[in-house]
PDB file of N, CA and C in Angstrom:
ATOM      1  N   UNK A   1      -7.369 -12.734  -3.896  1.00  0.00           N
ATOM      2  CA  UNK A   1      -6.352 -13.149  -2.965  1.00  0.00           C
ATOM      3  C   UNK A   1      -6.550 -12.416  -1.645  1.00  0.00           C
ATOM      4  N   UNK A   2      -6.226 -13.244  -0.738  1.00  0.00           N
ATOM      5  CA  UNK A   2      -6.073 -12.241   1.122  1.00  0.00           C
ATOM      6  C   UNK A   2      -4.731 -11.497   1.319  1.00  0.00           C
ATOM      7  N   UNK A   3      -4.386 -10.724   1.957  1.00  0.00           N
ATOM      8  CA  UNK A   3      -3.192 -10.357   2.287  1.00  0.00           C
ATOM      9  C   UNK A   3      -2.397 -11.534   2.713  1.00  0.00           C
ATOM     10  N   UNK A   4      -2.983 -12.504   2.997  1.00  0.00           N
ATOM     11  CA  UNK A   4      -1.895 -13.699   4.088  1.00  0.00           C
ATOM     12  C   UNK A   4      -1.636 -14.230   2.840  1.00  0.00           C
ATOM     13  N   UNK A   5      -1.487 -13.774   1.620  1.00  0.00           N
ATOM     14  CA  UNK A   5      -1.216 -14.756   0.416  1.00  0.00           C
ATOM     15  C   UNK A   5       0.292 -13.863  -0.363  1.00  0.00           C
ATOM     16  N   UNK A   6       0.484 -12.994   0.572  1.00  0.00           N
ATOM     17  CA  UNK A   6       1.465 -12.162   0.078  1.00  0.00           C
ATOM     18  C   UNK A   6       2.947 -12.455   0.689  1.00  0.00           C
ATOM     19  N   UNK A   7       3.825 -12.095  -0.404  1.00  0.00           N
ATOM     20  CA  UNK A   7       5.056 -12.527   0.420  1.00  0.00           C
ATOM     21  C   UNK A   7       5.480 -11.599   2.108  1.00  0.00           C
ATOM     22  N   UNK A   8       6.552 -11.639   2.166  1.00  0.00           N
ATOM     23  CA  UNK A   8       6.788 -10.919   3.459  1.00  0.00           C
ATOM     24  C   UNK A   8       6.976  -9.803   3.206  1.00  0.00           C
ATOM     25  N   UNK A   9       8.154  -9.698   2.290  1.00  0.00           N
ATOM     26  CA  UNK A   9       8.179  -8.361   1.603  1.00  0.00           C
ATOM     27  C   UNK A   9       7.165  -7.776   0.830  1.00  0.00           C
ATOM     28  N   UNK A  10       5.971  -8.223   0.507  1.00  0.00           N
ATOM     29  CA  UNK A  10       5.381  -7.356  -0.235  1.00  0.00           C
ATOM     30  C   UNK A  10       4.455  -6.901   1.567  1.00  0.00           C
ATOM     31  N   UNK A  11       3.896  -7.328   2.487  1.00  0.00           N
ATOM     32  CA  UNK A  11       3.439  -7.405   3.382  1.00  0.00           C
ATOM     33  C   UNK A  11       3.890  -6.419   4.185  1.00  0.00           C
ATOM     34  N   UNK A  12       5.308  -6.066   4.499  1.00  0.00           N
ATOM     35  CA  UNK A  12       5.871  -5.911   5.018  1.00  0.00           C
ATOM     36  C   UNK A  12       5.894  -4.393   4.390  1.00  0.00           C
ATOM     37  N   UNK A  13       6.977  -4.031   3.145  1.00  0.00           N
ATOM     38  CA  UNK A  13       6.818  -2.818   2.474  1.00  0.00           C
ATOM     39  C   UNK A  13       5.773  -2.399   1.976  1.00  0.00           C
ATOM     40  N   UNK A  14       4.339  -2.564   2.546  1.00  0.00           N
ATOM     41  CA  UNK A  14       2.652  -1.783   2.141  1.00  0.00           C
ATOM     42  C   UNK A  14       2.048  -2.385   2.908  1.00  0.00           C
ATOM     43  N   UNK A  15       1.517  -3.026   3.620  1.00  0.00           N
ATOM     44  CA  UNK A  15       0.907  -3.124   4.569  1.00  0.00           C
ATOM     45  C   UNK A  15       1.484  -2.596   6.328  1.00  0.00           C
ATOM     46  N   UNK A  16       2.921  -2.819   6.061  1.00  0.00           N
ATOM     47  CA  UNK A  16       3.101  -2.302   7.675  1.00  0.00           C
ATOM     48  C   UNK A  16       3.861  -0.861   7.345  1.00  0.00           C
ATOM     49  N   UNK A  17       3.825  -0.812   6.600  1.00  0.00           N
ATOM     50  CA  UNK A  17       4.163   0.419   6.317  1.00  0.00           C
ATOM     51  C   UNK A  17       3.214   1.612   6.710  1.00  0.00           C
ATOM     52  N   UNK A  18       1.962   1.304   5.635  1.00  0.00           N
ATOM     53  CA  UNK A  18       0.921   2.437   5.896  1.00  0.00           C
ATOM     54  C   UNK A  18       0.448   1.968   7.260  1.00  0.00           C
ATOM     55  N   UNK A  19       0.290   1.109   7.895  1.00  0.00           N
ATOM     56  CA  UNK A  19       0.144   1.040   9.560  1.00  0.00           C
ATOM     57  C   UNK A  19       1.066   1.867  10.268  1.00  0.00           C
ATOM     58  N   UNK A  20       1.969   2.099   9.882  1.00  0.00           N
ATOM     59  CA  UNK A  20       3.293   2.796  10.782  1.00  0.00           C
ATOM     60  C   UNK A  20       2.472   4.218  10.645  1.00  0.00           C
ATOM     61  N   UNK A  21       2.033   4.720   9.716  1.00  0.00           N
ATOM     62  CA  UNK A  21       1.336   6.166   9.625  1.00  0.00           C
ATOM     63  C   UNK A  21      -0.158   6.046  10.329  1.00  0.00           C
ATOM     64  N   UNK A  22      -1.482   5.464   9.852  1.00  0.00           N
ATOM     65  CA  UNK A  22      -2.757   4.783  10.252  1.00  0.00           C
ATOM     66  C   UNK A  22      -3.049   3.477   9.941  1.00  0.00           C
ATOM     67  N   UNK A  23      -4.092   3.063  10.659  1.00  0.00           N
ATOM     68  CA  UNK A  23      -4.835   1.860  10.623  1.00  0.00           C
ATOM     69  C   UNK A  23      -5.623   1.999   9.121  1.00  0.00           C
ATOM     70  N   UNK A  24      -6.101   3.098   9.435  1.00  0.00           N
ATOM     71  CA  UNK A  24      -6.696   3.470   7.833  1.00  0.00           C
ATOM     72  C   UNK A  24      -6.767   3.671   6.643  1.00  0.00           C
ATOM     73  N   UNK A  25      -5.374   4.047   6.472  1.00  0.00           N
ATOM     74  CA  UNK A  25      -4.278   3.548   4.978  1.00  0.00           C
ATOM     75  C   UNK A  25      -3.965   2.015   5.017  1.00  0.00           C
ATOM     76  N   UNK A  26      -3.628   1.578   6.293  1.00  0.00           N
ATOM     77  CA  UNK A  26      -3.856   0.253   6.054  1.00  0.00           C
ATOM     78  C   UNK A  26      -4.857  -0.729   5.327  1.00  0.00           C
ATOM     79  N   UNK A  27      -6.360  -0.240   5.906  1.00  0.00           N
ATOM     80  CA  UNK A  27      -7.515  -0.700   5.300  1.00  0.00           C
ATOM     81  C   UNK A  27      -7.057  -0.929   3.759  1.00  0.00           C
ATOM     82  N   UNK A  28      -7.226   0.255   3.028  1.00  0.00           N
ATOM     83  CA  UNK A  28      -7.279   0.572   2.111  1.00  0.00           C
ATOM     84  C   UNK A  28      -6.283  -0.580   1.340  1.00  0.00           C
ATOM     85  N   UNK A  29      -5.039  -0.476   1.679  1.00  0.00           N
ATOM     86  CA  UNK A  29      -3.986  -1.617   1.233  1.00  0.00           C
ATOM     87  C   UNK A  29      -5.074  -3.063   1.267  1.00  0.00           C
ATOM     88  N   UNK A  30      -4.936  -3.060   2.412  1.00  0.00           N
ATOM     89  CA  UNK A  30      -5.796  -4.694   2.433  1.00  0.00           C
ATOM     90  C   UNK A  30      -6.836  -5.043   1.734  1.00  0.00           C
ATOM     91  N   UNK A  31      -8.078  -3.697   1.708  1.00  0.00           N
ATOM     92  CA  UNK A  31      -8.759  -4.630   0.685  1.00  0.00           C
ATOM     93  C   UNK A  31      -8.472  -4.565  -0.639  1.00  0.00           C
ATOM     94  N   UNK A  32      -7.416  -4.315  -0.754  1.00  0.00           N
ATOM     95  CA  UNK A  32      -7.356  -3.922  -2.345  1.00  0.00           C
ATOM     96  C   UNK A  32      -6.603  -5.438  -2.851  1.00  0.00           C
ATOM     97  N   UNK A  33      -6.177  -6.166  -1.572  1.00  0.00           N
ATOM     98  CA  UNK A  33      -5.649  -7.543  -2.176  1.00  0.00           C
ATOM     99  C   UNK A  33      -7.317  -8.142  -2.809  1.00  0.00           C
ATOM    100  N   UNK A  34      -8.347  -8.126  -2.357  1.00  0.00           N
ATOM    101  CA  UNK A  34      -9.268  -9.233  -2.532  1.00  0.00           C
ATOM    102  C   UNK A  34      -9.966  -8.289  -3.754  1.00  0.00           C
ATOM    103  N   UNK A  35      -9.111  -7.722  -4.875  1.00  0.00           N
ATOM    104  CA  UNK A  35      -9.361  -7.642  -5.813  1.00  0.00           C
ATOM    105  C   UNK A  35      -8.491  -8.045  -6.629  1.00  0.00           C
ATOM    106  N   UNK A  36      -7.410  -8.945  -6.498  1.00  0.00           N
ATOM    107  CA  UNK A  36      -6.272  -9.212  -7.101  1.00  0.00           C
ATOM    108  C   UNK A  36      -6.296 -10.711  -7.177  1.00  0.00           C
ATOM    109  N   UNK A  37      -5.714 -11.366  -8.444  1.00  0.00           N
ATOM    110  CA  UNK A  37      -4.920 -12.622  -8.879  1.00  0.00           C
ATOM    111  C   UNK A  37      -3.976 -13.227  -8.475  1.00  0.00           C
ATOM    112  N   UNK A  38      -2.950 -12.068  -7.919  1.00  0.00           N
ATOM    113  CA  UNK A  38      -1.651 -12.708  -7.348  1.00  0.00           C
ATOM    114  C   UNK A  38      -0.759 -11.385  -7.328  1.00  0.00           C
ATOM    115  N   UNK A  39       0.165 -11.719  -6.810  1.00  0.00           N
ATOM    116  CA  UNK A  39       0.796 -10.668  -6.281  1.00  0.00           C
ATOM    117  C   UNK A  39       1.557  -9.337  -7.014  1.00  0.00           C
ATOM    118  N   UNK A  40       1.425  -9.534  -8.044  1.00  0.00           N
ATOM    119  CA  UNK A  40       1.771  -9.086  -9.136  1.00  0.00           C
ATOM    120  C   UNK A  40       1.216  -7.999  -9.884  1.00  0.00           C
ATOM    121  N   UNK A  41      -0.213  -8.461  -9.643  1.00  0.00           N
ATOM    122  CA  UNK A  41      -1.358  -7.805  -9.952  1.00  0.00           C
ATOM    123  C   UNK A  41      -1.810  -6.691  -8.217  1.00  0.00           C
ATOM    124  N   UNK A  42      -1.230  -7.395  -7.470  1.00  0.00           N
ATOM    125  CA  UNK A  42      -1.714  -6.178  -6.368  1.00  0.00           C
ATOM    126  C   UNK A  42      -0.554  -5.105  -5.900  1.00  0.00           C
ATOM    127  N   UNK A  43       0.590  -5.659  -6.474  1.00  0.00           N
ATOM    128  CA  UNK A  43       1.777  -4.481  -6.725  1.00  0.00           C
ATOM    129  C   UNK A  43       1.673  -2.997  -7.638  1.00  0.00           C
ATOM    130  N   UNK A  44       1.066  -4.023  -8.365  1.00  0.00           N
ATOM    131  CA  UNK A  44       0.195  -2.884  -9.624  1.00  0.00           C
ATOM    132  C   UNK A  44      -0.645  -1.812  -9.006  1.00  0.00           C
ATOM    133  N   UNK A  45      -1.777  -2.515  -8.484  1.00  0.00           N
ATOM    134  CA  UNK A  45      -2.962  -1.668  -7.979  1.00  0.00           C
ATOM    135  C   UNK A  45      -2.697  -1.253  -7.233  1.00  0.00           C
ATOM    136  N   UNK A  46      -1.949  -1.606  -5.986  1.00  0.00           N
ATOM    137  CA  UNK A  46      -0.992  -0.461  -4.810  1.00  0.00           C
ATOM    138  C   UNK A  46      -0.109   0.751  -5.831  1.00  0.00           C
ATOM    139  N   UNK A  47       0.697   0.408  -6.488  1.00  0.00           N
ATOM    140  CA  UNK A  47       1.138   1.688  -6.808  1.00  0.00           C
ATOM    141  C   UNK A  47       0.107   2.497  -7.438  1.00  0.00           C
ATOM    142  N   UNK A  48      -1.191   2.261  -8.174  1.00  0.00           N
ATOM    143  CA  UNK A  48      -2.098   3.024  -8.868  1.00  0.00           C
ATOM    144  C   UNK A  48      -2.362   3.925  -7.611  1.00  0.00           C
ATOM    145  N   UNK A  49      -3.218   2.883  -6.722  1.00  0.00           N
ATOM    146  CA  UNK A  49      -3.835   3.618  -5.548  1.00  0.00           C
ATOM    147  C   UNK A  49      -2.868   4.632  -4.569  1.00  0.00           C
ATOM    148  N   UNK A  50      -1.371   4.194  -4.259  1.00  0.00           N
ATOM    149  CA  UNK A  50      -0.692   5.095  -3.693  1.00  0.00           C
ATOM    150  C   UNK A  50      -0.144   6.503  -4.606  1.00  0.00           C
ATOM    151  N   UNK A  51      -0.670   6.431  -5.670  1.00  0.00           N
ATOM    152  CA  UNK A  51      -0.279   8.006  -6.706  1.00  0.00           C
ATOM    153  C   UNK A  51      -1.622   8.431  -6.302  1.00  0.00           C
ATOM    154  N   UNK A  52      -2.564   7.893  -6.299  1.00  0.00           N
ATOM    155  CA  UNK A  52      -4.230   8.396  -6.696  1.00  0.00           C
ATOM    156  C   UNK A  52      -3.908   8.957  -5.232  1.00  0.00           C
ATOM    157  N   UNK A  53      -3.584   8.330  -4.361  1.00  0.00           N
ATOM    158  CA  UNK A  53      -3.953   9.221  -2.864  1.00  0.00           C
ATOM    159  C   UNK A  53      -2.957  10.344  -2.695  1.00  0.00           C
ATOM    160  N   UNK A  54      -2.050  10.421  -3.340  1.00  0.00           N
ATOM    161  CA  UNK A  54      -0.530  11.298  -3.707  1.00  0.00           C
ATOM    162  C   UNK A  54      -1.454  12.565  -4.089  1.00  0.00           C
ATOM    163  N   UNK A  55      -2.356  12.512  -5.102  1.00  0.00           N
ATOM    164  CA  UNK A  55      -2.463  13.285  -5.996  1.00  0.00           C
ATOM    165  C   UNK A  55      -3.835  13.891  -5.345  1.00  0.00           C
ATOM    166  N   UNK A  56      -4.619  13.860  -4.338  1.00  0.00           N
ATOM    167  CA  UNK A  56      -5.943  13.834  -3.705  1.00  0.00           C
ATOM    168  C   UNK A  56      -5.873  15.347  -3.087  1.00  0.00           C
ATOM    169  N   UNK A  57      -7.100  15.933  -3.248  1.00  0.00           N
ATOM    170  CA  UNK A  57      -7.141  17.234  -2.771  1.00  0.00           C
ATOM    171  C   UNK A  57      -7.574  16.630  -1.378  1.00  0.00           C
ATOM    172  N   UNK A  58      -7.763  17.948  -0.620  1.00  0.00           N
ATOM    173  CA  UNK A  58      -8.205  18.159   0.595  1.00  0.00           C
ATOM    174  C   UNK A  58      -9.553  17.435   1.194  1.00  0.00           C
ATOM    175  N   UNK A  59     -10.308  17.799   0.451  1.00  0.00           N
ATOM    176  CA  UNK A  59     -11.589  16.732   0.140  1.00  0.00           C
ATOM    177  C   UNK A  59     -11.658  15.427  -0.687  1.00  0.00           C
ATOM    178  N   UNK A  60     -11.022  14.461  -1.000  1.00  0.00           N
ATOM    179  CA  UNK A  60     -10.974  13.669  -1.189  1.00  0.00           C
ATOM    180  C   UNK A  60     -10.392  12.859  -0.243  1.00  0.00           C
ATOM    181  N   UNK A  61      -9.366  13.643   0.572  1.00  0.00           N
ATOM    182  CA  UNK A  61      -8.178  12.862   1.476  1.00  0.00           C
ATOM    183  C   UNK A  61      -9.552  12.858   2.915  1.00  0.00           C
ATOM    184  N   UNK A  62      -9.867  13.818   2.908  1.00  0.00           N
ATOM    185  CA  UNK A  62     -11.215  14.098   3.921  1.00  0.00           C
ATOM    186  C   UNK A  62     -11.897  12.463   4.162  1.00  0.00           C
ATOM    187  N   UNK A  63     -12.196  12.218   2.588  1.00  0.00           N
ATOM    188  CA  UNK A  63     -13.351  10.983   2.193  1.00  0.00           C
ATOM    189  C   UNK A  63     -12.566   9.535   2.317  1.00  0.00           C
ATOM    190  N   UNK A  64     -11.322   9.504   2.245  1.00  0.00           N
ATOM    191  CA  UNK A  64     -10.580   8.440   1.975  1.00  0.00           C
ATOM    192  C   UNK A  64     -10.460   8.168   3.193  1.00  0.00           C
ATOM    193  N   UNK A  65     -10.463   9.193   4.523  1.00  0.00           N
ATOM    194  CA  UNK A  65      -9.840   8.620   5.788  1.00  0.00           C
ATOM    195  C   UNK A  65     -10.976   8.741   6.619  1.00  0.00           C
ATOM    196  N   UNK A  66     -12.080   9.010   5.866  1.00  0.00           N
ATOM    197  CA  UNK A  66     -13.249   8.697   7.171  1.00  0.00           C
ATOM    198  C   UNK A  66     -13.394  10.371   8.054  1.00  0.00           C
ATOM    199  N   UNK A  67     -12.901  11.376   6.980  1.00  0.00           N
ATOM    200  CA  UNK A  67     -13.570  12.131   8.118  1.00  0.00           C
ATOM    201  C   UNK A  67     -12.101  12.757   9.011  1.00  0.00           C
ATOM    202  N   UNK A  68     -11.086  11.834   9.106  1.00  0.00           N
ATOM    203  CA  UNK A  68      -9.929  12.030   9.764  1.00  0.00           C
ATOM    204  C   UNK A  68      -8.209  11.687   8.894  1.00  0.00           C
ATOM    205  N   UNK A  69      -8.587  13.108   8.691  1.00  0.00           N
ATOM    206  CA  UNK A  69      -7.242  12.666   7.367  1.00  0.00           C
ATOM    207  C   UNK A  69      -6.157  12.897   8.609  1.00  0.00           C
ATOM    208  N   UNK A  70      -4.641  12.134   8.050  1.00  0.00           N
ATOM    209  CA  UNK A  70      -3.458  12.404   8.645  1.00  0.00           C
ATOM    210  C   UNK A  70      -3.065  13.202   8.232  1.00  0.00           C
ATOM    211  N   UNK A  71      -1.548  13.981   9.057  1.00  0.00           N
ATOM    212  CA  UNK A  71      -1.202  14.803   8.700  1.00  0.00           C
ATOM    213  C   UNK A  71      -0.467  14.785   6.841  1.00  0.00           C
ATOM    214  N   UNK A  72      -0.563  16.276   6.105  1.00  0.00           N
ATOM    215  CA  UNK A  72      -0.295  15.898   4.710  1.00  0.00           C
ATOM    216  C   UNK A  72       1.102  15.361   4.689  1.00  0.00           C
ATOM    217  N   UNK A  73       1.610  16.298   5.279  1.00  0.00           N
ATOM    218  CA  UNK A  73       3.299  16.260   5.522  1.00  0.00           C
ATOM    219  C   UNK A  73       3.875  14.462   5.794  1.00  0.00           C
ATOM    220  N   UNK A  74       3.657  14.019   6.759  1.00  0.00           N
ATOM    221  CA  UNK A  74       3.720  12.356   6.687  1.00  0.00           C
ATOM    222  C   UNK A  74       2.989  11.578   6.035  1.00  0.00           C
ATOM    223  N   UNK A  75       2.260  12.066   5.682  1.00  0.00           N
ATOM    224  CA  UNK A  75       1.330  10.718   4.821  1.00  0.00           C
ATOM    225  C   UNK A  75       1.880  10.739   3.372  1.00  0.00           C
ATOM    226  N   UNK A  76       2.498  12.256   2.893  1.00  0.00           N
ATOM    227  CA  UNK A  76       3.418  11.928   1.560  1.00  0.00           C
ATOM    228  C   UNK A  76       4.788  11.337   1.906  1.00  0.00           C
ATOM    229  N   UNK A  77       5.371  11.143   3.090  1.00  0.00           N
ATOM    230  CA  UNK A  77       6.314  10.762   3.081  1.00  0.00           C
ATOM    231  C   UNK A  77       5.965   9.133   3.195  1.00  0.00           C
ATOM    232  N   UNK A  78       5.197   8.658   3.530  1.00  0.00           N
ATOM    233  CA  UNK A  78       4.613   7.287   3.989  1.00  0.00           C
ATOM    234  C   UNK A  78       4.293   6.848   2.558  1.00  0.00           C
ATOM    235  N   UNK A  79       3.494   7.622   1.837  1.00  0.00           N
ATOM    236  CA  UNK A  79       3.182   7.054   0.488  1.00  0.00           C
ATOM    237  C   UNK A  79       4.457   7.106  -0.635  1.00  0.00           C
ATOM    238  N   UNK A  80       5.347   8.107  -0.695  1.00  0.00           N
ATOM    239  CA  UNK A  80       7.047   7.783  -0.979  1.00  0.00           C
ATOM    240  C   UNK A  80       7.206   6.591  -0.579  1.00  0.00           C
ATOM    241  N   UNK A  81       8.048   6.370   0.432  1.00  0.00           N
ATOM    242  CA  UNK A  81       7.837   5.331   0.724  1.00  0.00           C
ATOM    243  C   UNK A  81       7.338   3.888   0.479  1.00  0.00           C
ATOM    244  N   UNK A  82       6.466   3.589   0.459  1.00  0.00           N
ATOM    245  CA  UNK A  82       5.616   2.544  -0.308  1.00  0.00           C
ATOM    246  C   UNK A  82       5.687   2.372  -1.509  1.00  0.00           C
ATOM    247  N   UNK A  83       6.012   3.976  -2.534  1.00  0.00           N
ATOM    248  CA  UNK A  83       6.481   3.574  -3.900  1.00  0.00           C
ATOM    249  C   UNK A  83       8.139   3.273  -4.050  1.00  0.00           C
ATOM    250  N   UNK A  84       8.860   3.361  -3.156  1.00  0.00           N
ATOM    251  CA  UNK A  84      10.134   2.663  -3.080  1.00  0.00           C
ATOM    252  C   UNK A  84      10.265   1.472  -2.466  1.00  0.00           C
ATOM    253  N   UNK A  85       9.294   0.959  -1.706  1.00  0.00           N
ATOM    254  CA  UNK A  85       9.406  -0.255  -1.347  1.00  0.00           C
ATOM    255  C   UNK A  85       8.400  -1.341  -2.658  1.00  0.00           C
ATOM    256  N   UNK A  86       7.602  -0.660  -3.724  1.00  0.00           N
ATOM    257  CA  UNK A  86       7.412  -1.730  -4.202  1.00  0.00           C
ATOM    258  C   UNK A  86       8.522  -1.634  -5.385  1.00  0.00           C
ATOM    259  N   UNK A  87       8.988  -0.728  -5.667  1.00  0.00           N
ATOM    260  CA  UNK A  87      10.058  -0.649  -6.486  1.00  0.00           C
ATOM    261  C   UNK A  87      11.356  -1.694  -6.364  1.00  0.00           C
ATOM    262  N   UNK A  88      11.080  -1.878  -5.099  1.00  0.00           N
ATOM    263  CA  UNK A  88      12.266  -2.677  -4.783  1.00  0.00           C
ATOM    264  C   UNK A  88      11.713  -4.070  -4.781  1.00  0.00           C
ATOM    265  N   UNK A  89      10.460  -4.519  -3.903  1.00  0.00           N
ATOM    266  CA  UNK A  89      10.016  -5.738  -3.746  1.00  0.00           C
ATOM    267  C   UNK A  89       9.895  -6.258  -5.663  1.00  0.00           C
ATOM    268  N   UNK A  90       9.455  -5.435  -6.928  1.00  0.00           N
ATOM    269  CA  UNK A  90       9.428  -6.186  -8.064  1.00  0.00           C
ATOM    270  C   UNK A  90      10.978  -5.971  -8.573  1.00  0.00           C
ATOM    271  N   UNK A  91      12.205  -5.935  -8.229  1.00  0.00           N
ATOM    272  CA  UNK A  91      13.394  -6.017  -8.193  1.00  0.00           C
ATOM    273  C   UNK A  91      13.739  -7.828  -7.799  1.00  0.00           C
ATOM    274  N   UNK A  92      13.361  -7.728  -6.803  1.00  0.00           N
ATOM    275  CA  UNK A  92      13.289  -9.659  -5.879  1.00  0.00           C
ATOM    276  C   UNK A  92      12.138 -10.953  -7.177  1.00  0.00           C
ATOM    277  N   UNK A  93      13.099 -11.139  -7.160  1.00  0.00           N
ATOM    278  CA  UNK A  93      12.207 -12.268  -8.172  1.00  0.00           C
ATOM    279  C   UNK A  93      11.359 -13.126  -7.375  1.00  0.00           C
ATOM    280  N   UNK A  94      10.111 -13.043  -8.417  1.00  0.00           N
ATOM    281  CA  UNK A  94       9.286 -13.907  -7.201  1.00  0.00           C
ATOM    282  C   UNK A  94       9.319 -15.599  -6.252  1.00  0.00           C
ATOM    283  N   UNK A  95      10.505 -16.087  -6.823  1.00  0.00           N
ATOM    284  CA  UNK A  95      10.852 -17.402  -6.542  1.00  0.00           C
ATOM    285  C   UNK A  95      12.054 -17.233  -5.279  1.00  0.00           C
ATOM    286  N   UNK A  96      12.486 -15.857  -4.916  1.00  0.00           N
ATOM    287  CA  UNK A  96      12.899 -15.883  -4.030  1.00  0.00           C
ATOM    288  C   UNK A  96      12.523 -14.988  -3.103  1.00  0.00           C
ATOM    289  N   UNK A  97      11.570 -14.326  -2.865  1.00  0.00           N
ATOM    290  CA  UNK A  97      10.866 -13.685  -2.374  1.00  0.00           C
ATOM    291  C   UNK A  97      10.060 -14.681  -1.085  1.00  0.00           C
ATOM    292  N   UNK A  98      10.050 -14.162  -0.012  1.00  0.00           N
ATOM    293  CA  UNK A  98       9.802 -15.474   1.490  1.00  0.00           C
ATOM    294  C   UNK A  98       7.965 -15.389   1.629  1.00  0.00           C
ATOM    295  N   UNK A  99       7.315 -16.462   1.493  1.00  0.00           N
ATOM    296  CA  UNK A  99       6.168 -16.556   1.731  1.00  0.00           C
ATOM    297  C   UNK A  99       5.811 -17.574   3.315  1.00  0.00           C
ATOM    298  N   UNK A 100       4.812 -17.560   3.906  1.00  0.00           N
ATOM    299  CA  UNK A 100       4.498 -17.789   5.034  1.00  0.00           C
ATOM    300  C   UNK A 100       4.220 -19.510   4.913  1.00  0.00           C
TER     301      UNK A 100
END
């Protein structure tokens, strides 16, 4: 699936989200749709991937951002974040959830 296959809210709470912190957490969100079935399945793999980067030493966060990690202090609050917004987006049933 592309990101443009996602509802608003899922779009909205993980994709503009980690943009509000970098472009580069963004990446990461996005391609992780064009490993996914449907949206359901990339709710999943976002929360995997937003603990895995939660949980990342110094050198890993190094490797994940190219060399230019953000600060730690906001980027855990950004990745909070994102696990309360998908918490909430699989709350919204998917039949009422707004697609493009």
């Amino acid at each position: 699936m592309d990101t443009d296959e996602l509802s608003q809210e899922a779009y909205e709470g993980i994709i503009i989200e980690a943009e509000r912190l970098t472009h580069d957490l963004t990446l990461h969100y996005g391609l992780l749709s064009g490993d996914c079935e449907d949206e359901n399945e990339y709710l999943d793999k976002a929360e995997i991937l937003t603990k895995e980067i939660m949980q990342a030493d110094e050198s890993l966060l190094d490797d994940i951002f190219w060399g230019d990690p953000p600060d730690k202090e906001k980027l855990n609050i950004t990745l909070k974040k994102i696990i309360e917004n998908i918490e909430k987006i699989r709350e919204i049933p998917f039949d009422r959830r707004h697609f493009d």
